[in-house]
Protein backbone atom coordinates (compact mmCIF):
# COMPACT_ATOMS: atom_id res chain seq x y z
CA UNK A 1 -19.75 6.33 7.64
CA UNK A 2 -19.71 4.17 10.65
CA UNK A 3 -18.97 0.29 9.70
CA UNK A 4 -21.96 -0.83 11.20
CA UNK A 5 -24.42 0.92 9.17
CA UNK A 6 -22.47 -0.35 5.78
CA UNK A 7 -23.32 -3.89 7.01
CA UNK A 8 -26.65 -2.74 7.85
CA UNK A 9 -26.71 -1.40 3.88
CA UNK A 10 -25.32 -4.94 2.79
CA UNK A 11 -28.30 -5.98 4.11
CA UNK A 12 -30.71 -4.46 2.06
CA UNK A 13 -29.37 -5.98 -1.28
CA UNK A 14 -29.37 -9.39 0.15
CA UNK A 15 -32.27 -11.03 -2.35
CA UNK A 16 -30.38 -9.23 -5.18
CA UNK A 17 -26.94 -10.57 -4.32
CA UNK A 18 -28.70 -14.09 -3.99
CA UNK A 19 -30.08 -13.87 -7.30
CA UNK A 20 -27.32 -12.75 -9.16
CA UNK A 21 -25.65 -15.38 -7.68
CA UNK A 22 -28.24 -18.25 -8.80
CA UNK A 23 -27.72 -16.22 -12.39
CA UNK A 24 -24.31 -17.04 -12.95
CA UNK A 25 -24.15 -20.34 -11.43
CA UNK A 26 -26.90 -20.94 -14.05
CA UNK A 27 -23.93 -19.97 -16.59
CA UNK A 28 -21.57 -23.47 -17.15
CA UNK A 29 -18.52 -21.51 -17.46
CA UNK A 30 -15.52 -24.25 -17.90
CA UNK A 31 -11.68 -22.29 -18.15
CA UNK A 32 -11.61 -20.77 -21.78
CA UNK A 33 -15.15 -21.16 -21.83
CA UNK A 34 -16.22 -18.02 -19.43
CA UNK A 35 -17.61 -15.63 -22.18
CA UNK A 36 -21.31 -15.78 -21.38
CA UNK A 37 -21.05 -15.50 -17.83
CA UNK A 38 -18.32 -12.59 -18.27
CA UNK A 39 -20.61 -10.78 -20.50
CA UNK A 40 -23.48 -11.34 -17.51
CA UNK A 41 -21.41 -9.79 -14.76
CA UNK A 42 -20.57 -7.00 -17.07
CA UNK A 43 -24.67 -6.27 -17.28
CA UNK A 44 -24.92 -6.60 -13.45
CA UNK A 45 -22.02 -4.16 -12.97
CA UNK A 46 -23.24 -1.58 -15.49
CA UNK A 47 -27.34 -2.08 -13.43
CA UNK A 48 -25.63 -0.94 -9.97
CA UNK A 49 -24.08 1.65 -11.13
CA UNK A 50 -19.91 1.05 -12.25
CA UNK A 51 -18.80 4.22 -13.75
CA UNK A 52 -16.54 1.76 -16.32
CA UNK A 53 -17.02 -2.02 -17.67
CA UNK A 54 -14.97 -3.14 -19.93
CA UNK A 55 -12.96 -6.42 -21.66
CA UNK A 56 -9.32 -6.80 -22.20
CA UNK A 57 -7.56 -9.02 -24.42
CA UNK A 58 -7.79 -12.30 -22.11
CA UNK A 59 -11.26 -12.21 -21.81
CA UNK A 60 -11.28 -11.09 -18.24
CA UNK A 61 -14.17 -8.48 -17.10
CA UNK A 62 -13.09 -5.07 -15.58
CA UNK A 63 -15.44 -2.78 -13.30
CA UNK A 64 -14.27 0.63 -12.05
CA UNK A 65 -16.02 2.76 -9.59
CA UNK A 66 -14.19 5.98 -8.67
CA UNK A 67 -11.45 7.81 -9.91
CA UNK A 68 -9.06 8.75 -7.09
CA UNK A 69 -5.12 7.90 -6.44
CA UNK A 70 -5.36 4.81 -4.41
CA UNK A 71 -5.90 2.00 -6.24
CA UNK A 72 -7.73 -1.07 -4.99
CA UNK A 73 -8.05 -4.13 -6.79
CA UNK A 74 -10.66 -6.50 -5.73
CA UNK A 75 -10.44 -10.35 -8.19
CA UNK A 76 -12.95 -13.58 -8.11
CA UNK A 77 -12.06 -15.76 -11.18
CA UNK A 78 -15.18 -17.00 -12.88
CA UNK A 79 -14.40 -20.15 -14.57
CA UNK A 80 -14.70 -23.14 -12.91
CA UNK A 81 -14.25 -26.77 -12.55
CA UNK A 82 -16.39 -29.35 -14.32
CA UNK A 83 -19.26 -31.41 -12.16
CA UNK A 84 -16.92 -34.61 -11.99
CA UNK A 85 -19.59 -37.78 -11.58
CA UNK A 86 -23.66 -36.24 -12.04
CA UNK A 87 -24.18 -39.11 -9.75
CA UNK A 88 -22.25 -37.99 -6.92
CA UNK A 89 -24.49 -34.52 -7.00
CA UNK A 90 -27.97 -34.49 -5.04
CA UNK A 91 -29.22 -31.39 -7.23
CA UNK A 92 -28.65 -30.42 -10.81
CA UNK A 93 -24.96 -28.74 -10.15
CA UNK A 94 -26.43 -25.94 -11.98
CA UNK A 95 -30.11 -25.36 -10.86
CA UNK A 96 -28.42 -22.84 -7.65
CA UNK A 97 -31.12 -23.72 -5.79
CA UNK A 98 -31.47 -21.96 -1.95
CA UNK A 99 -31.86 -24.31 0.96
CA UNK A 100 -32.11 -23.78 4.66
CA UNK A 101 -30.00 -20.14 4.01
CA UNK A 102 -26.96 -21.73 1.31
CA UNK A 103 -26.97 -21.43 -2.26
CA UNK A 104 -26.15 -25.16 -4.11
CA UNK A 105 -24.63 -25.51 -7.17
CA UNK A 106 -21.16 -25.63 -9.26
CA UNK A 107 -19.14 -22.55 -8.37
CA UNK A 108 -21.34 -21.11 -5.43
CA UNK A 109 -17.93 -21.15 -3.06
CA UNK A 110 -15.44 -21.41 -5.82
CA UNK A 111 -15.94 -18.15 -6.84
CA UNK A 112 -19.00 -16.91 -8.55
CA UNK A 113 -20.29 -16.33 -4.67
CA UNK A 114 -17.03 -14.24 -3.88
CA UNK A 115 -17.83 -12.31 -7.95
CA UNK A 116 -21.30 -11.42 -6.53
CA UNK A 117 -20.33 -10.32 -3.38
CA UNK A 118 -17.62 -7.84 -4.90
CA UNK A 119 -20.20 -6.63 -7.27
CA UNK A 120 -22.45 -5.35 -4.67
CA UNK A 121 -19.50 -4.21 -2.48
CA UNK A 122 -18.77 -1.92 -5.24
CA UNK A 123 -22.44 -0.70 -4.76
CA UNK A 124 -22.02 0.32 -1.63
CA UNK A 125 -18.92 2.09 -2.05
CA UNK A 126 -20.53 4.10 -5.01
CA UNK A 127 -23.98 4.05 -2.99
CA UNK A 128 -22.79 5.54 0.46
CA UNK A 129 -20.22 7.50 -1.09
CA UNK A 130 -17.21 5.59 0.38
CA UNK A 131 -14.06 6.37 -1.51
CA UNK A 132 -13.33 9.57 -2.44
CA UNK A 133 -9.66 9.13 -2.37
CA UNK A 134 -9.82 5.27 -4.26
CA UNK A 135 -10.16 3.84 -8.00
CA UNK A 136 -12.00 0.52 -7.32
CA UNK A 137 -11.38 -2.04 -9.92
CA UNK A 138 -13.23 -5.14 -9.33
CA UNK A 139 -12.02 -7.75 -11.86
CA UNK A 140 -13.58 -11.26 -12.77
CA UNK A 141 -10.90 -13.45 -14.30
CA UNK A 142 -10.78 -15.79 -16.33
CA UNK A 143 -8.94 -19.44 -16.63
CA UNK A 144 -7.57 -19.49 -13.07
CA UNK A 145 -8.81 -23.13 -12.61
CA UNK A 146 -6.55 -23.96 -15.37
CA UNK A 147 -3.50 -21.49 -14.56
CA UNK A 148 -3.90 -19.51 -11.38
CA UNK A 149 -2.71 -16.30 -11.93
CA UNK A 150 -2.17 -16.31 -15.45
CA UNK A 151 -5.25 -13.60 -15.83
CA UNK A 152 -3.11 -11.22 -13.53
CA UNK A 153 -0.22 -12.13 -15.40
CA UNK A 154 -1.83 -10.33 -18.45
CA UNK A 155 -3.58 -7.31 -16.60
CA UNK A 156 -0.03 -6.33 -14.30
CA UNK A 157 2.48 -6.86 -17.82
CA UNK A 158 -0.38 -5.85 -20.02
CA UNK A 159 -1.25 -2.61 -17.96
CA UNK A 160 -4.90 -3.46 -18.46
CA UNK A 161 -4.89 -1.84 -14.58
CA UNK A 162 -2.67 1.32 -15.17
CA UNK A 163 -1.24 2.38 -12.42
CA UNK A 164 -1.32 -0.80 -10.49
CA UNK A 165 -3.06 -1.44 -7.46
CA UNK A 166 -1.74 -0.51 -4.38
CA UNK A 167 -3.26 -3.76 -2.66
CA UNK A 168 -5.34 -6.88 -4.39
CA UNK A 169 -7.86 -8.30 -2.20
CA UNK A 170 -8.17 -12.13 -3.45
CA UNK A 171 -11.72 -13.07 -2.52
CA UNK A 172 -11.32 -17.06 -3.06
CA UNK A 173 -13.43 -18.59 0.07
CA UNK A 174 -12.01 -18.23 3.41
CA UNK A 175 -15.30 -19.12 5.40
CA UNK A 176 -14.89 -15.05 6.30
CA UNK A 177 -11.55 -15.15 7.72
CA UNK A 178 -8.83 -12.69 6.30
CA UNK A 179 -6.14 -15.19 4.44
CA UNK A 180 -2.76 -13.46 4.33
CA UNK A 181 -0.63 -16.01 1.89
CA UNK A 182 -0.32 -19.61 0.89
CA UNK A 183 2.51 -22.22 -0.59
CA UNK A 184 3.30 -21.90 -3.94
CA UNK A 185 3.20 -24.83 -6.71
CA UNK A 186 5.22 -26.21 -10.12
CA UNK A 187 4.13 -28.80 -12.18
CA UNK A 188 7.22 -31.20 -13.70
CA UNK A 189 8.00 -34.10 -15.59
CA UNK A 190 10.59 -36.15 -15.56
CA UNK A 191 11.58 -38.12 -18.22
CA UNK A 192 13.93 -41.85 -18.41
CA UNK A 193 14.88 -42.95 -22.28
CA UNK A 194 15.21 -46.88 -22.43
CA UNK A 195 15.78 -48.97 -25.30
CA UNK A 196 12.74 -51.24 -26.77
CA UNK A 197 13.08 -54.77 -27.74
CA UNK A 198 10.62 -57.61 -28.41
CA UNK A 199 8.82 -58.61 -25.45
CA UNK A 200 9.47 -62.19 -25.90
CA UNK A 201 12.94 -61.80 -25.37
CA UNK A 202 13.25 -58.19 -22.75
CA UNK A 203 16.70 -58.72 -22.26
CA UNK A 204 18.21 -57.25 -25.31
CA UNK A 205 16.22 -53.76 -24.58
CA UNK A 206 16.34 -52.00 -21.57
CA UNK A 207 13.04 -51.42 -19.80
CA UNK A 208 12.43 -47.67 -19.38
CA UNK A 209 9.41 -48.51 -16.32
CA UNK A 210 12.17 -50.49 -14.62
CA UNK A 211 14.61 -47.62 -14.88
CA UNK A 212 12.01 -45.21 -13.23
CA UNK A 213 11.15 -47.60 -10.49
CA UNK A 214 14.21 -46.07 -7.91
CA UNK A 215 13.57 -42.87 -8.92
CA UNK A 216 9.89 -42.90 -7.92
CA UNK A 217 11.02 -44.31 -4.41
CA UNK A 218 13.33 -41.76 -4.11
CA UNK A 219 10.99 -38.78 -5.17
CA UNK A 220 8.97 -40.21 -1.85
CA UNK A 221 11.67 -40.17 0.30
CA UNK A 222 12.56 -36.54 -0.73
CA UNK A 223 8.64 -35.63 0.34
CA UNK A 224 9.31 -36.57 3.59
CA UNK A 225 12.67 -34.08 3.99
CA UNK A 226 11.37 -31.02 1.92
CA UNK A 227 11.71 -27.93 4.39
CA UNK A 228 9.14 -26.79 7.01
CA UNK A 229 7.31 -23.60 7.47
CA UNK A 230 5.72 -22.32 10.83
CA UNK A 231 3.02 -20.35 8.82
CA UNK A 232 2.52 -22.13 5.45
CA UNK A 233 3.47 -25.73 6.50
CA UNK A 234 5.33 -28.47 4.81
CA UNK A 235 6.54 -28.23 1.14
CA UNK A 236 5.45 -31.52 -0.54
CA UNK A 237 6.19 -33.31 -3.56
CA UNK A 238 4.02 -35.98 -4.92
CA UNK A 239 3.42 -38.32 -8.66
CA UNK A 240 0.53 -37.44 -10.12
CA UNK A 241 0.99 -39.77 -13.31
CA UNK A 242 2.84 -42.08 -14.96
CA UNK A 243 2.54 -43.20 -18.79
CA UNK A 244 5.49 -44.81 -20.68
CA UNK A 245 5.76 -45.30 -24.78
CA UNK A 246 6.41 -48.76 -26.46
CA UNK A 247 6.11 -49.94 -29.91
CA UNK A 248 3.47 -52.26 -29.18
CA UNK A 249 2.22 -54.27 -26.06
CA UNK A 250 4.90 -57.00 -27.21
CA UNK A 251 7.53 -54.74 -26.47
CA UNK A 252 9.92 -53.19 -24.02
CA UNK A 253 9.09 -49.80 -23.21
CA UNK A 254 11.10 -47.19 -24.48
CA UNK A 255 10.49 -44.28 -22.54
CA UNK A 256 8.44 -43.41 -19.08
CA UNK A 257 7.64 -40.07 -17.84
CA UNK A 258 6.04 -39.48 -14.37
CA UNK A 259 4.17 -35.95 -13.73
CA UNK A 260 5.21 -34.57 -10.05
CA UNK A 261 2.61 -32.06 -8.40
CA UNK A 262 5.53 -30.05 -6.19
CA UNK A 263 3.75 -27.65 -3.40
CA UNK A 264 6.76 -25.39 -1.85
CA UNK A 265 6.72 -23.73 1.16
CA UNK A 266 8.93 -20.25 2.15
CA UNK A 267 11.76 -20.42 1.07
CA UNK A 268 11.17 -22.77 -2.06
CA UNK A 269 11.70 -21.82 -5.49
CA UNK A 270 11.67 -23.21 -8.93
CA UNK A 271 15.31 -23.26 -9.09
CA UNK A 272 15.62 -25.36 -5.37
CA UNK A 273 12.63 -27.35 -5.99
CA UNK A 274 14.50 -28.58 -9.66
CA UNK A 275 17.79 -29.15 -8.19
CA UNK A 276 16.43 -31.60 -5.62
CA UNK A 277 15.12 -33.84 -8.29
CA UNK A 278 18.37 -33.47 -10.47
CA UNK A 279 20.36 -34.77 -7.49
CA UNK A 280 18.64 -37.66 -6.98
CA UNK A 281 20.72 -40.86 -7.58
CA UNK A 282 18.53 -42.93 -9.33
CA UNK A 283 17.92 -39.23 -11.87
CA UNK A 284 21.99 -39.23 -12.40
CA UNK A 285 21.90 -43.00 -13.07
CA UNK A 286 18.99 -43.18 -15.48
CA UNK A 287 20.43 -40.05 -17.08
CA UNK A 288 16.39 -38.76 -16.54
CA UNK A 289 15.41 -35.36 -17.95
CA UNK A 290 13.33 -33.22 -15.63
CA UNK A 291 10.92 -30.28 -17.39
CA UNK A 292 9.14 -27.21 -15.66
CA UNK A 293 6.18 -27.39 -17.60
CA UNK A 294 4.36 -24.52 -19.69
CA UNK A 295 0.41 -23.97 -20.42
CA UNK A 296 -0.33 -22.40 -23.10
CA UNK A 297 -4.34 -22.67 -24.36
CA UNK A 298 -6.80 -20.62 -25.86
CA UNK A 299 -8.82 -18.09 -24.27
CA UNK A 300 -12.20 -17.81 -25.74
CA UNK A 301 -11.43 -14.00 -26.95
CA UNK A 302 -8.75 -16.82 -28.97
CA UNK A 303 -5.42 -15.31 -27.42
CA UNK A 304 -3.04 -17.68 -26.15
CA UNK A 305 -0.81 -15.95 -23.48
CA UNK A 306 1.96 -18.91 -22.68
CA UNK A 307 3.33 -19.29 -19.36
CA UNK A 308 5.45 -21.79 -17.39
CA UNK A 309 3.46 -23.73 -14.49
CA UNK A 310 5.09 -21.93 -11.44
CA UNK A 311 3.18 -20.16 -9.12
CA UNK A 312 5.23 -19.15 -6.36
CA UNK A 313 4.92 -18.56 -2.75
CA UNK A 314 3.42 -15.79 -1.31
CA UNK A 315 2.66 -14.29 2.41
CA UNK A 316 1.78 -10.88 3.10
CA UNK A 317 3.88 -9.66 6.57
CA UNK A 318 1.21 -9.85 9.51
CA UNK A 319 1.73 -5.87 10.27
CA UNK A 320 1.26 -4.57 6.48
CA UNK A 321 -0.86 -1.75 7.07
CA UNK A 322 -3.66 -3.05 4.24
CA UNK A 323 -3.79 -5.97 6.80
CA UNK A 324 -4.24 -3.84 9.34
CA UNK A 325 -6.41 -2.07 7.57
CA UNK A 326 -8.38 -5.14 7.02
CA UNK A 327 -8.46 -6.24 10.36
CA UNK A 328 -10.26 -3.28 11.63
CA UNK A 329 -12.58 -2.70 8.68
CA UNK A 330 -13.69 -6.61 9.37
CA UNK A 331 -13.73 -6.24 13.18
CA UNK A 332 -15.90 -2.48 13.05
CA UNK A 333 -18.29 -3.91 9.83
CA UNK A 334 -18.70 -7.20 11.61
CA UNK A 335 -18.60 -6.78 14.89
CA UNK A 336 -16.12 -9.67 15.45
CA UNK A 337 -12.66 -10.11 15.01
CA UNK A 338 -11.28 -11.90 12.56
CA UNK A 339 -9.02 -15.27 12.20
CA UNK A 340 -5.85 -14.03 10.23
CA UNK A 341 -4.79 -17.29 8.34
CA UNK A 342 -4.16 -19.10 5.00
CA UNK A 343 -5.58 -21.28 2.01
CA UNK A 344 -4.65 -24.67 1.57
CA UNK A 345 -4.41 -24.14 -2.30
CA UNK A 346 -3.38 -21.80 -4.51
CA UNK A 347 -4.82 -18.94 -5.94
CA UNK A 348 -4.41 -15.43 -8.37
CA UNK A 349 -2.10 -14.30 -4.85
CA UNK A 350 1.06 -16.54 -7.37
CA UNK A 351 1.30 -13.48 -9.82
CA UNK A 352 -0.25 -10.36 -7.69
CA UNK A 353 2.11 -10.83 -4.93
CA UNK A 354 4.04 -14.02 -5.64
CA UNK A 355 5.35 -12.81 -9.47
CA UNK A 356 4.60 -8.67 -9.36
CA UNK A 357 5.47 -8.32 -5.37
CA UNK A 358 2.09 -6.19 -5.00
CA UNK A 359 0.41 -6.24 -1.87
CA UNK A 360 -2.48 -9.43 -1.38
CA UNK A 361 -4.31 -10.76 1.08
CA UNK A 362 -7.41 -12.84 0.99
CA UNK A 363 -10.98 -13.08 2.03
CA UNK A 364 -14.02 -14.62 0.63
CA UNK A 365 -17.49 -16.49 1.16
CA UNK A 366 -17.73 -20.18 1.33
CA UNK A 367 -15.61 -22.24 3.32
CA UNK A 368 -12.47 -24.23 0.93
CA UNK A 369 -13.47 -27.16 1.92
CA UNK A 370 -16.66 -27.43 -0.29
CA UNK A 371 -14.14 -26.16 -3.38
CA UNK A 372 -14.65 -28.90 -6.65
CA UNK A 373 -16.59 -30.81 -4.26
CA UNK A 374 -20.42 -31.97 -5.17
CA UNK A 375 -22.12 -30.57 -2.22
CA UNK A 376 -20.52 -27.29 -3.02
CA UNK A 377 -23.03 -24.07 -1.36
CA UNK A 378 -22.26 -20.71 -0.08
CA UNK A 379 -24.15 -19.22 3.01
CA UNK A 380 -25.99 -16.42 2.03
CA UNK A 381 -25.22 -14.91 4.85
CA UNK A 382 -21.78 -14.95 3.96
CA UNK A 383 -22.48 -13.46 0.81
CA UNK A 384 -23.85 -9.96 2.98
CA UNK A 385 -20.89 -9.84 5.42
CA UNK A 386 -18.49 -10.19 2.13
CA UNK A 387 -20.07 -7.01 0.65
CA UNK A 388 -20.08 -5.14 3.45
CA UNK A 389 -16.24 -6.06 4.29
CA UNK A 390 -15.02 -5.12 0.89
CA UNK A 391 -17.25 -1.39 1.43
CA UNK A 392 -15.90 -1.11 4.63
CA UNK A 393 -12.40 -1.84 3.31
CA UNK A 394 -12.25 0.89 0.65
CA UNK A 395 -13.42 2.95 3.08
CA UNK A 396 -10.77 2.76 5.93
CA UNK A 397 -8.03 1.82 3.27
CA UNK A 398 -8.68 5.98 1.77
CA UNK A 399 -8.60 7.18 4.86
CA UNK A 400 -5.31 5.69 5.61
């Protein structure tokens, strides 16, 4: 089928993407707290048509449509991040009311506008008959907002997805460019052991806040020498928080442990990104202990799936042929050419591509900047041109 006529399809289901939209922004779905909206995609899937809808273990909702050898994997997680301050919201953050062509409301960019676009993409592709040669699998994740990628963790080692896709498309909002990577993350502690003593006399203890004092200067200083990238930018390291343990209020702390949020660019790793804390001066002199941290909560299906908080880099080589796949699809669907970039944060792309090495790349509705924010809307427009992309996707990518 000609691209242009699948957006001209898209078109057609533009009220009922819209609505299905306002339905599951309607859901409050908090990480480990996604059940009820999981279980109202899984209706909407089943109503246009999925040939398979199904759980796994994690919680995390799994449409099929087709049954051929290339696999395609299409993900929007559907938890997301509380409202913050009511009073900083103009609307009820889940009323999803439409205004002047956006959709309002807690999750409309990030993602639950990106799950309803990839539900009716899958329409089309079942609809006009567009893959033949592909298994679609369009998955809704869950806890992402807590631990990106830990859903894809589960469905790659789990084989929930068996065989693996070829390609994961990672619809988190790219204002409807084509996102092709982004810097990883870690989250650490480090940890200085002092000695407490009464307050009212500080110099028979030794203060554990004054022992982390040089090392938080220095963990500044090393932000501003942490390697460059031409693509993904600067790797960054920054404190987060910092809490300390004393007997009482009268006393000298005995302990103080910062929390570093560490962003790394190519070429950055867990290993590097721990070794340039541990050589720190101020860490050797304090004799500081520095931990990769590890999340480990409940889904609401109750399985706890532990993991450590690394995410690493990813970037998907500009002439990949599922980019250029993309890139035409977009260009023939759209009728513009796209802007080949990146996110700013981090998404499922840490395990798909980052952990499991499979082929990602990015695009979505919403713009990233409106992401946890209280004016957060998706154009409905952009809602269409997503579900026609991801149809007109499947399509070139089984022809290829």
């Amino acid at each position: 089928m000609n691209p242009a006529d699948i957006r001209a399809a898209a078109e057609k289901d533009r009220d009922a993407v819209t609505k299905f939209l306002q339905d599951i922004i309607r859901i409050k779905s908090l990480s480990c707290g996604e059940k009820e909206v999981a279980q109202r995609i899984g209706e909407e899937m089943r109503a246009v048509g999925f040939d398979e809808v199904r759980f796994d273990g994690l919680g995390n909702v799994i449409g099929r449509i087709g049954s051929g050898p290339r696999v395609i994997a299409m993900d929007a997680h559907i938890d997301t991040v509380d409202v913050g301050n009511p009073d900083n919201w103009e609307i009820d953050p889940f009323s999803a009311p439409v205004k002047d062509g956006m959709v309002y409301g807690r999750g409309t960019c990030d993602m639950k506008g990106a799950m309803a676009s990839l539900v009716y993409g899958a329409k089309l592709v079942k609809e006009l008959d567009l893959g033949d040669e592909v298994s679609l699998y369009v998955t809704g994740t869950v806890m992402e907002e807590d631990c990106d990628g830990l859903c894809w963790q589960y469905i790659l080692r789990e084989k929930v997805i068996d065989p693996p896709p070829e390609v994961v498309i990672i619809a988190e909002p790219t204002n409807m460019n084509i996102y092709r990577g982004h810097r990883g993350r870690m989250e650490m502690e480090v940890f200085v052991p002092g000695l407490s003593a009464h307050g009212s006399a500080p110099e028979r203890g030794v203060n554990a806040v004054y022992k982390m004092a040089p090392l938080i200067l220095e963990i500044e200083q090393l932000n501003e020498r942490l390697r460059d990238d031409a693509f993904l930018g600067k790797g960054t390291v920054t404190i987060s928080e910092i809490r300390s343990t004393t007997p009482s209020l009268c006393a000298v702390a005995d302990s103080c442990t910062i929390h570093l949020d560490r962003r790394l660019t190519a070429g950055e790793t867990i290993e590097t990104a721990v070794a340039e804390i541990e050589a720190l001066p101020s860490f050797v002199a304090a004799k500081a202990k520095v931990t990769v941290l590890e999340y480990a909560e409940k889904a609401y299906t109750g399985l706890v799936y532990p993991t450590q908080k690394y995410y690493p880099t990813w970037v998907m080589n500009e002439d990949h042929p599922a980019l250029k796949v993309a890139v035409k699809a977009y260009a023939e669907a759209l009728g513009r050419a796209p802007k080949v970039d990146k996110w700013t944060f981090s998404t499922n792309g840490v395990a798909t591509m980052g952990m499991f090495g499979v082929p990602s790349f990015g695009l979505g509705p919403g713009n990233e900047q409106f992401a946890h924010a209280p004016t957060e809307h998706c154009p409905v427009e952009h809602l269409v041109e997503a579900s026609a992309f991801y149809a007109a996707f499947v399509q070139g990518y089984g022809k290829s």
